[in-house]
N, C-alpha and C. Protein backbone atom coordinates (compact mmCIF):
# COMPACT_ATOMS: atom_id res chain seq x y z
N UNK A 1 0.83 -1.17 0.00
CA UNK A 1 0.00 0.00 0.00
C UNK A 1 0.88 1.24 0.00
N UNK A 2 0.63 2.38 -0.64
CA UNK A 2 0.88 3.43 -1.05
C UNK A 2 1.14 4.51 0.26
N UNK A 3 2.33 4.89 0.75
CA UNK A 3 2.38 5.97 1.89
C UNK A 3 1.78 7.67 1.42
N UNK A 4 0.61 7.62 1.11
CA UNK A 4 0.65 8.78 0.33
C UNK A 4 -0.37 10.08 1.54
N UNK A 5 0.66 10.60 1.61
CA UNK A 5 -0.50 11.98 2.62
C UNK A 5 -0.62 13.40 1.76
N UNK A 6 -2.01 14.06 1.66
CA UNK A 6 -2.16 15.32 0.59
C UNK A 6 -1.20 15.98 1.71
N UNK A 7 -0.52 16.93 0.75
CA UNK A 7 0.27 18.06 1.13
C UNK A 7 -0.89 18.86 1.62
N UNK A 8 -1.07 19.60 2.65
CA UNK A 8 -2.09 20.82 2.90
C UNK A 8 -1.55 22.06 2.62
N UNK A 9 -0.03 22.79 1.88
CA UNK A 9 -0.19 24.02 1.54
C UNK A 9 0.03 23.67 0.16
N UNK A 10 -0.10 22.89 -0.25
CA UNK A 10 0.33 22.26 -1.85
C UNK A 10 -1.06 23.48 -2.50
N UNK A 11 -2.32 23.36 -2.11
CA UNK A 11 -3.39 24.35 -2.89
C UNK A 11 -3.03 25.61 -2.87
N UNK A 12 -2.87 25.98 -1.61
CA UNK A 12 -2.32 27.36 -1.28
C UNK A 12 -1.03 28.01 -2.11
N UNK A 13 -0.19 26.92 -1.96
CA UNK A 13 1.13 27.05 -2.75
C UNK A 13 1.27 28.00 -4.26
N UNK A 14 0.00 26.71 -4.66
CA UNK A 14 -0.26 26.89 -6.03
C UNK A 14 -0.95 28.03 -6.23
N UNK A 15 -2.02 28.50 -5.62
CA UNK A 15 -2.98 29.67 -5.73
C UNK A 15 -1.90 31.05 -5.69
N UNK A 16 -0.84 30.65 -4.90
CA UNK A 16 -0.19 31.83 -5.09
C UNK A 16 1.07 32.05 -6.11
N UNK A 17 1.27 30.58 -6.79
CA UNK A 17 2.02 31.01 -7.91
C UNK A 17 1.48 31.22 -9.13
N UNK A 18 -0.11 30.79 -9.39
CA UNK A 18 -0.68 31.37 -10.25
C UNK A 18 -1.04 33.07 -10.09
N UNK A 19 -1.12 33.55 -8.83
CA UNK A 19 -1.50 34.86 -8.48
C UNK A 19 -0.53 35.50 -8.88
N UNK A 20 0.96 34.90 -8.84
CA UNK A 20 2.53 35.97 -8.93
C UNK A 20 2.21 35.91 -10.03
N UNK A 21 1.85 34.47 -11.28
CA UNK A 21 2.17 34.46 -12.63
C UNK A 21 1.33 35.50 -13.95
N UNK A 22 -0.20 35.76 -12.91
CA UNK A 22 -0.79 36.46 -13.62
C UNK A 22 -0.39 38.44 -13.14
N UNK A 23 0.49 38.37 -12.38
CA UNK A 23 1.10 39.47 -11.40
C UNK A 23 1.90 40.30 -12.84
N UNK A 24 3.20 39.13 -12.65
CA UNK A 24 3.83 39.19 -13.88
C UNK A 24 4.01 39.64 -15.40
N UNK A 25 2.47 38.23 -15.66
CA UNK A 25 2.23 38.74 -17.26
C UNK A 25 1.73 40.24 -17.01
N UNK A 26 0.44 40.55 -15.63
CA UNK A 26 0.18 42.44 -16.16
C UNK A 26 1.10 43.02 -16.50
N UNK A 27 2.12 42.66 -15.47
CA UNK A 27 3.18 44.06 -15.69
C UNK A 27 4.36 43.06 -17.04
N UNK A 28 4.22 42.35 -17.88
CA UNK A 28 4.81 42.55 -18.98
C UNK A 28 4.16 43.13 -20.03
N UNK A 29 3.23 42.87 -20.02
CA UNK A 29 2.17 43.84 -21.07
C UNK A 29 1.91 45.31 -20.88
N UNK A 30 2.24 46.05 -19.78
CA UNK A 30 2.44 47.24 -19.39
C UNK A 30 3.90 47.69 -19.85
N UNK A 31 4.58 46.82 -19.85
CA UNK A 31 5.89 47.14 -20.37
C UNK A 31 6.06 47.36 -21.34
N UNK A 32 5.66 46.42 -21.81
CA UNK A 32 5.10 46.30 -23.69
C UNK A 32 4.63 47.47 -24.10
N UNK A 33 4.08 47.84 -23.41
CA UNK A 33 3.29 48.88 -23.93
C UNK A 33 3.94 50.62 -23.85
N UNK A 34 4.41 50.45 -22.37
CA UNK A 34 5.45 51.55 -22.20
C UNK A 34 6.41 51.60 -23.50
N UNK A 35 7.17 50.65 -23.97
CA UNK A 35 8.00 50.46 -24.89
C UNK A 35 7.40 50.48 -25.96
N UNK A 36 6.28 50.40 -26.50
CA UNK A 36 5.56 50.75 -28.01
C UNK A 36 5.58 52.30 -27.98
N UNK A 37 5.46 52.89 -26.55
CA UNK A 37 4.79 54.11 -26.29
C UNK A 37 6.27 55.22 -26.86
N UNK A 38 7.40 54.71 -26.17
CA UNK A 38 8.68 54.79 -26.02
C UNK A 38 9.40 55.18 -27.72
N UNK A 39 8.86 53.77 -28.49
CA UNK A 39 9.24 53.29 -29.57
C UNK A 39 8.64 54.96 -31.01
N UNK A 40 7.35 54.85 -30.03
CA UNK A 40 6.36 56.21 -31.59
C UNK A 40 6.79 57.27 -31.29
N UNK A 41 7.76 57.89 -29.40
CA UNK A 41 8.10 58.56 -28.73
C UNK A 41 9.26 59.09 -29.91
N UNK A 42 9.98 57.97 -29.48
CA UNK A 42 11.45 58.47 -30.03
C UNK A 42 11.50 58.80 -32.09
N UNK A 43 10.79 57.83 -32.83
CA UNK A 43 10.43 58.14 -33.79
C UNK A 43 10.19 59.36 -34.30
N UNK A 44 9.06 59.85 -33.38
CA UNK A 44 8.63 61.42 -33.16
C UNK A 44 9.89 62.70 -33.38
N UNK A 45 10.64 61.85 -32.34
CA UNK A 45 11.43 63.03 -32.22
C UNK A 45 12.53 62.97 -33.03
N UNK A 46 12.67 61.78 -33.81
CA UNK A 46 13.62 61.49 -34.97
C UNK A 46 13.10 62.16 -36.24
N UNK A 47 11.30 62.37 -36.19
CA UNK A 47 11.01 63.21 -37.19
C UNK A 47 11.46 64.69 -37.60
N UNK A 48 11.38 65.12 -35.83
CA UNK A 48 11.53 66.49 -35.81
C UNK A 48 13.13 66.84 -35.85
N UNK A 49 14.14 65.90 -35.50
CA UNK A 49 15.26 66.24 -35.60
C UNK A 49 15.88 66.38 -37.22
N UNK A 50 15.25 65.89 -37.86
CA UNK A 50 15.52 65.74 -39.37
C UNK A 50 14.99 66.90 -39.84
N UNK A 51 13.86 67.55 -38.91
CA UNK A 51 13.25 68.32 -39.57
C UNK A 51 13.93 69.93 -39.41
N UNK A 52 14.70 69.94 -38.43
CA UNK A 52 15.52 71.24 -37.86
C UNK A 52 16.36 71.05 -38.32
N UNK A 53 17.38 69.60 -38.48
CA UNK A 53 18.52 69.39 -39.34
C UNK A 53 18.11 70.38 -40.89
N UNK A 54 17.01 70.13 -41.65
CA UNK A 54 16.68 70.46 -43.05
C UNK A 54 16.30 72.45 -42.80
N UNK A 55 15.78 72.58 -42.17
CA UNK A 55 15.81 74.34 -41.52
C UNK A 55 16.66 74.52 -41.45
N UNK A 56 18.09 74.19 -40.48
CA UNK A 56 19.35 74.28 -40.16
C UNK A 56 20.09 74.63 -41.86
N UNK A 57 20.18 74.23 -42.41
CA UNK A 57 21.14 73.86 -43.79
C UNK A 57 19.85 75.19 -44.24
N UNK A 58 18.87 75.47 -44.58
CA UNK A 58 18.16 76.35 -45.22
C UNK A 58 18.53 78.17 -44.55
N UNK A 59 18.70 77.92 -43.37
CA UNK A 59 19.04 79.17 -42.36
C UNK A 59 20.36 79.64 -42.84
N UNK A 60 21.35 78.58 -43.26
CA UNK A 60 22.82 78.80 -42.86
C UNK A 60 22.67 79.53 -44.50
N UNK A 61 21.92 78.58 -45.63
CA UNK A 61 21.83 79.06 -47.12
C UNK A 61 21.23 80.69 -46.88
N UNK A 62 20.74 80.82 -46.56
CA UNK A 62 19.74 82.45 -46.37
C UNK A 62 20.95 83.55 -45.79
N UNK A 63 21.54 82.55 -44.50
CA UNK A 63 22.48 83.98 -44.11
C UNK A 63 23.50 84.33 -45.08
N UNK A 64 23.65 83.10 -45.52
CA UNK A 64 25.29 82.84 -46.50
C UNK A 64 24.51 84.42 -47.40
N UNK A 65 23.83 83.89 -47.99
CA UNK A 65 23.04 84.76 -49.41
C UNK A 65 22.91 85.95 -48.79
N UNK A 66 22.48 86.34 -47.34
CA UNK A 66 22.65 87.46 -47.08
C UNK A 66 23.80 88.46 -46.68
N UNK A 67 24.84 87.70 -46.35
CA UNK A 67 26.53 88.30 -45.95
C UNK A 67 26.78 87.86 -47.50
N UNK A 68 26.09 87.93 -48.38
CA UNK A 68 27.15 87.96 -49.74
C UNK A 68 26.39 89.36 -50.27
N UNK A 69 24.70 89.89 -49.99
CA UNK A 69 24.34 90.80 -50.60
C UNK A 69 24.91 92.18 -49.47
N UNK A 70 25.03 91.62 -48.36
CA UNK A 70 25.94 92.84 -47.35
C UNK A 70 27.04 93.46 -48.07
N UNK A 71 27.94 92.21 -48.45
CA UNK A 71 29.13 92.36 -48.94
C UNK A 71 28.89 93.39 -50.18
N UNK A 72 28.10 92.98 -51.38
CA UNK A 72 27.86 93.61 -52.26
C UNK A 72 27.50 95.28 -51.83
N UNK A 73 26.44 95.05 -51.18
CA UNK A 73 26.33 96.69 -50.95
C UNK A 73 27.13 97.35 -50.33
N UNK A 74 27.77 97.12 -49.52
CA UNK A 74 29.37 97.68 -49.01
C UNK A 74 30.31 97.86 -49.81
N UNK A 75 30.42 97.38 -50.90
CA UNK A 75 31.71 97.49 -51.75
C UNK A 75 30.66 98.78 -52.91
N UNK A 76 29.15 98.42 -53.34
CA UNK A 76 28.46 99.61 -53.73
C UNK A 76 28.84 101.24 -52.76
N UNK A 77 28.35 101.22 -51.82
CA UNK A 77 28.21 102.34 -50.91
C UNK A 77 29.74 102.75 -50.39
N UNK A 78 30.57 102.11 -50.33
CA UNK A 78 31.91 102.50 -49.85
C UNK A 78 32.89 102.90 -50.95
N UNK A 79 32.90 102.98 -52.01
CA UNK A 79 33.78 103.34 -53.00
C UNK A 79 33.37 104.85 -53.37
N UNK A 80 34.39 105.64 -53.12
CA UNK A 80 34.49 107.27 -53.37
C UNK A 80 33.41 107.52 -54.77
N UNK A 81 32.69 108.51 -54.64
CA UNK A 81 31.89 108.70 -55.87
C UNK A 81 33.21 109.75 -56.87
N UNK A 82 33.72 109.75 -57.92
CA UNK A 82 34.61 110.39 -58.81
C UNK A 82 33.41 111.73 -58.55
N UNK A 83 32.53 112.04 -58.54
CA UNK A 83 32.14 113.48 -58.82
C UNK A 83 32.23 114.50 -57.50
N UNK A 84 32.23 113.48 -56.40
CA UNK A 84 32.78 114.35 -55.76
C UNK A 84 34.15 114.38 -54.90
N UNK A 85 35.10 114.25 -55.95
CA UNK A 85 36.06 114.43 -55.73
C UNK A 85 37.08 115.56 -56.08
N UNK A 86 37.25 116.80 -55.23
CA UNK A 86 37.69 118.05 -56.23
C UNK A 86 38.81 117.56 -56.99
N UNK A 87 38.37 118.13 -58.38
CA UNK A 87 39.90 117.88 -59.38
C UNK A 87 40.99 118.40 -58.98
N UNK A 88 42.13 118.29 -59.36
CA UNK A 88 43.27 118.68 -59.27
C UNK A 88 43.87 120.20 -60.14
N UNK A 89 44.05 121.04 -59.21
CA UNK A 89 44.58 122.18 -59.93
C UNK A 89 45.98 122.37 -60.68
N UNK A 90 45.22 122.85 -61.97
CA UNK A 90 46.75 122.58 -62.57
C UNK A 90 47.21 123.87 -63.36
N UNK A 91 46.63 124.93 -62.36
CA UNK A 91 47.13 126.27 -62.38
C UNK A 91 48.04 126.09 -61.05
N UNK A 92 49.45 126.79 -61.65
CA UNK A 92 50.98 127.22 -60.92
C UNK A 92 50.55 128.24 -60.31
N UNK A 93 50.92 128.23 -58.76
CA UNK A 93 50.40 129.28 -57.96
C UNK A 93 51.87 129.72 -57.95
């Protein structure tokens, strides 16, 4: 004959490793989800960094174009006008 006695926390045991296991899966699916959240997060901001990168290069083109029309009008506006420059006398005093 069989020495067999029921365990008495063997139910209990179990009730509570199904309780940790469904504990668990919540918080992996919360994780999951944090990390999808994480995932459209960073994407996002990979959009917008590309998108200031492409402004960036358009800003730098605009100033360039504008310190070249500076330049231009400075070399316009700074060169002596010949008319008013008194001529040279070329009566012998």
């Amino acid at each position: 004959m069989l020495n067999w006695r029921r365990d008495p926390g063997y139910e209990q045991r179990l009730r509570q490793i199904e309780s940790e296991t469904e504990q668990i899966e919540s918080e992996t699916e919360q994780i999951e989800s944090e990390t999808e959240q994480i995932k459209r997060e960073t994407e996002q901001i990979k959009r917008e960094t590309d998108q200031l990168r492409l402004e960036n290069v358009k800003l730098r083109q605009l100033n360039a174009k504008g310190r070249e029309l500076l330049c231009s009008a400075e070399q316009l506006y700074s060169t002596p006008d010949i008319s008013s420059i008194p001529p040279n006398s070329t009566v012998q005093d």
